[in-house]
N, C-alpha and C. Protein backbone atom coordinates (compact mmCIF):
# COMPACT_ATOMS: atom_id res chain seq x y z
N UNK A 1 35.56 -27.07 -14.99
CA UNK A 1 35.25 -25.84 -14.28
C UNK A 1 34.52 -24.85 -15.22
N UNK A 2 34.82 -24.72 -16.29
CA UNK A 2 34.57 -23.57 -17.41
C UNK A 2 33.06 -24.31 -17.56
N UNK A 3 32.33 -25.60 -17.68
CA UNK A 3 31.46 -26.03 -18.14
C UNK A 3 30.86 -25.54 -16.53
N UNK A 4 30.94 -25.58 -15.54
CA UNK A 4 30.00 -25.23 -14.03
C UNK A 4 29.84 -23.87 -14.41
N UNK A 5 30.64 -22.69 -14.66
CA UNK A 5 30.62 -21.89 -14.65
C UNK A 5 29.59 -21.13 -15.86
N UNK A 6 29.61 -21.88 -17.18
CA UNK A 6 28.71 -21.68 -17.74
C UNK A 6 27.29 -22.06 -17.93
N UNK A 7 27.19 -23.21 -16.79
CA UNK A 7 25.51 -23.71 -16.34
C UNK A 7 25.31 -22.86 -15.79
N UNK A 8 26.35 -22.40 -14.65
CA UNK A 8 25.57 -20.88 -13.37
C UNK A 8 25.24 -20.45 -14.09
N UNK A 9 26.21 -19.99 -15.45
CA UNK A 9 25.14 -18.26 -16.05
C UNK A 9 24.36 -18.60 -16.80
N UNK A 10 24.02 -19.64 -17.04
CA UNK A 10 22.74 -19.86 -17.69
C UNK A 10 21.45 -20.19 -17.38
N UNK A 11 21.84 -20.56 -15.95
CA UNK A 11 20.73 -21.19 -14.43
C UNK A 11 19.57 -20.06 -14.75
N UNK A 12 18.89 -20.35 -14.52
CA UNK A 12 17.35 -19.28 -14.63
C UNK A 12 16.74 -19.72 -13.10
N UNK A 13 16.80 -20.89 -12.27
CA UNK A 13 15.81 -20.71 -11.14
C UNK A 13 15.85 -20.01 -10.41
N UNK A 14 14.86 -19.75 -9.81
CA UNK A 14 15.05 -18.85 -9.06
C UNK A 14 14.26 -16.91 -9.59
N UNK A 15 14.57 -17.16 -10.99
CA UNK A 15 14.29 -15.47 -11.30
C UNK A 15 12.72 -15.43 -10.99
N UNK A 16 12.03 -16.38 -11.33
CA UNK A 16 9.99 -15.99 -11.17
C UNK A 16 10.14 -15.49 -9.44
N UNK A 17 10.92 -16.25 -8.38
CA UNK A 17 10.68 -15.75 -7.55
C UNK A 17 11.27 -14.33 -7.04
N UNK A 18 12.33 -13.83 -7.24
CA UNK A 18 12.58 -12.50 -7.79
C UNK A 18 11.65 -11.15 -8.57
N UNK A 19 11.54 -12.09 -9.56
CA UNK A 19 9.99 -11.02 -10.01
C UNK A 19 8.99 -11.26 -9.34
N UNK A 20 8.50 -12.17 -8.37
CA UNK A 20 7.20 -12.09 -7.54
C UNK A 20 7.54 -10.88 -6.40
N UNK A 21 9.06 -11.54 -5.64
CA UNK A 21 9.19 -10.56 -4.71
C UNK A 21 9.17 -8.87 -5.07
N UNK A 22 9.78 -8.72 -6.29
CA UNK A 22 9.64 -7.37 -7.16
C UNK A 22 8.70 -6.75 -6.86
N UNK A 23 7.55 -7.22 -7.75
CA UNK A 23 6.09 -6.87 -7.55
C UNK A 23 5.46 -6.82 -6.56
N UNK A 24 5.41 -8.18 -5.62
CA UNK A 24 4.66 -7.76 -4.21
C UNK A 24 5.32 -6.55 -3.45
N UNK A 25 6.13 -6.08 -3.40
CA UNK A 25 7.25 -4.87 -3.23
C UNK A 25 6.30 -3.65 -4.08
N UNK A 26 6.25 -3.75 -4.96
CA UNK A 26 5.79 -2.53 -5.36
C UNK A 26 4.32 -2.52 -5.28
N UNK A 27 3.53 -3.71 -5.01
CA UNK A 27 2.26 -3.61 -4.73
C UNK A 27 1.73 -2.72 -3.09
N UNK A 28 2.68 -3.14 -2.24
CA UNK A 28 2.48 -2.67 -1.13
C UNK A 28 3.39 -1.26 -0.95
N UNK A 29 4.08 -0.96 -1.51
CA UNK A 29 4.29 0.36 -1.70
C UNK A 29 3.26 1.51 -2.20
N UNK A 30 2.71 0.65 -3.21
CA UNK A 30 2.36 1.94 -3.91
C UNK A 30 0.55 1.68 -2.99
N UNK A 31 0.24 0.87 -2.69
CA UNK A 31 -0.40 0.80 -1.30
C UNK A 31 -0.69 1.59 -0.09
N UNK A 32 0.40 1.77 0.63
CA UNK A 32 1.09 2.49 1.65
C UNK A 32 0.62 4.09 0.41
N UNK A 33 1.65 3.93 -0.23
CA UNK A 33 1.62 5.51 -0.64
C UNK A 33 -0.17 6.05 -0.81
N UNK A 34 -0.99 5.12 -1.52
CA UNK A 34 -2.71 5.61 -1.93
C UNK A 34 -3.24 5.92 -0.23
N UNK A 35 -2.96 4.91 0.45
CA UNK A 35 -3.76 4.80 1.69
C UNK A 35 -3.54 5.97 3.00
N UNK A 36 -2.62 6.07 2.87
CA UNK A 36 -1.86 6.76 4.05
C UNK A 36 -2.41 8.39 3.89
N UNK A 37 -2.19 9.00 2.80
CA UNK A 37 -2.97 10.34 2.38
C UNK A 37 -4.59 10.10 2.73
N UNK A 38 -5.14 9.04 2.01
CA UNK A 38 -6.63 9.21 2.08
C UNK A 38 -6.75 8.90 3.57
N UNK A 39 -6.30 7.91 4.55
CA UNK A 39 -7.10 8.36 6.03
C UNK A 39 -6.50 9.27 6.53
N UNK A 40 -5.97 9.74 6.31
CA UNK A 40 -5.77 11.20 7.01
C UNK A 40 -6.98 12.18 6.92
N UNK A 41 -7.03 12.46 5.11
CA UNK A 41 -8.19 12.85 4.72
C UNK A 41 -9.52 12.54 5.12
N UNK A 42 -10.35 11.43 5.34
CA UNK A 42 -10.97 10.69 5.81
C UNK A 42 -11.20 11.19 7.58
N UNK A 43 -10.09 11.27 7.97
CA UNK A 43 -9.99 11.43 9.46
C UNK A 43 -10.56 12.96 9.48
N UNK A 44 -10.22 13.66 8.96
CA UNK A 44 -10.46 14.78 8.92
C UNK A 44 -11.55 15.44 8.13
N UNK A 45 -12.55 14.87 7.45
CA UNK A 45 -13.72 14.85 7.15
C UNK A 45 -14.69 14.77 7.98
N UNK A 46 -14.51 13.19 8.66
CA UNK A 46 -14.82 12.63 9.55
C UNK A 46 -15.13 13.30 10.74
N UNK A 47 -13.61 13.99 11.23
CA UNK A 47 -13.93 15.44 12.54
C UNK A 47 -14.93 15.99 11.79
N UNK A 48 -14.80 16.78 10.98
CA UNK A 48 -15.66 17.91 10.53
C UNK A 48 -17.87 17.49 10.95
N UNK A 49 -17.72 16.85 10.40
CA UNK A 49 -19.00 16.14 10.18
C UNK A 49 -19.62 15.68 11.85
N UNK A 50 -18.51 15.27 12.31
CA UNK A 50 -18.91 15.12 14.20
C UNK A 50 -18.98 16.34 15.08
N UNK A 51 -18.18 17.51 14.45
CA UNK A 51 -18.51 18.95 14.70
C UNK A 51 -19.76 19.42 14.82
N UNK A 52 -20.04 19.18 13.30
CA UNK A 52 -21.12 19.65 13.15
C UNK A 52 -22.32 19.27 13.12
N UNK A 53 -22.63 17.94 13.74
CA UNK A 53 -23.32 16.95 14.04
C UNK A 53 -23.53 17.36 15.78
N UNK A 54 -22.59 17.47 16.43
CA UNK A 54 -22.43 18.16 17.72
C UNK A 54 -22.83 19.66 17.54
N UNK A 55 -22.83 20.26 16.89
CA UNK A 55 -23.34 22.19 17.19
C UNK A 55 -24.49 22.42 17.08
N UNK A 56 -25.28 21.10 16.31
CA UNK A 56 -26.68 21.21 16.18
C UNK A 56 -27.82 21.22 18.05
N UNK A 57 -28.59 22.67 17.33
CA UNK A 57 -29.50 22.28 18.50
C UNK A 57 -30.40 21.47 18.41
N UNK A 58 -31.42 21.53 18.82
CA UNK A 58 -32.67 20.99 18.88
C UNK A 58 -33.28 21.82 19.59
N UNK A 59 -34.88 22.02 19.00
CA UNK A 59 -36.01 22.93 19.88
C UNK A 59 -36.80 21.62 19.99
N UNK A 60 -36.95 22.05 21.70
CA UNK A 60 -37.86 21.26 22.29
C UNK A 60 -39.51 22.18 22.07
N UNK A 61 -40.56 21.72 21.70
CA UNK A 61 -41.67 22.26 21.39
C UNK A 61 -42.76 22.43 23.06
C-alpha cells in the first residue's frame, strides 16, 4: 500500500494537460478583457462618423 501511495505522489501525468488548460484559460480571458472595451469603442466611433457622413449636404449646381 505505502509503495501505491508513493507512485500516486510521484505520478506526473496528466500535469502538461493542466498547464495547457491553465493557459488556454488565461488566453481567452485576457481576450474577452482587450476585445470587449475596444468594440464598444469602435461602435461608437463608428456612430460618430455615420453622423457625420449623414449631416453632410450637397449643392446641386
Amino acid at each position: 500500500m505505502r509503495y501505491l501511495l508513493k507512485k500516486f505522489a510521484h505520478d506526473d501525468d496528466g500535469a502538461i494537460t493542466v498547464d495547457w488548460v491553465v493557459l488556454t484559460a488565461g488566453i481567452i480571458l485576457l481576450t474577452v478583457t482587450v476585445f470587449v472595451p475596444l468594440k464598444a469603442g469602435l461602435m461608437d466611433g463608428s456612430e460618430t462618423i455615420a453622423t457625420s457622413i449623414e449631416s453632410v449636404t450637397i449643392l446641386d449646381e
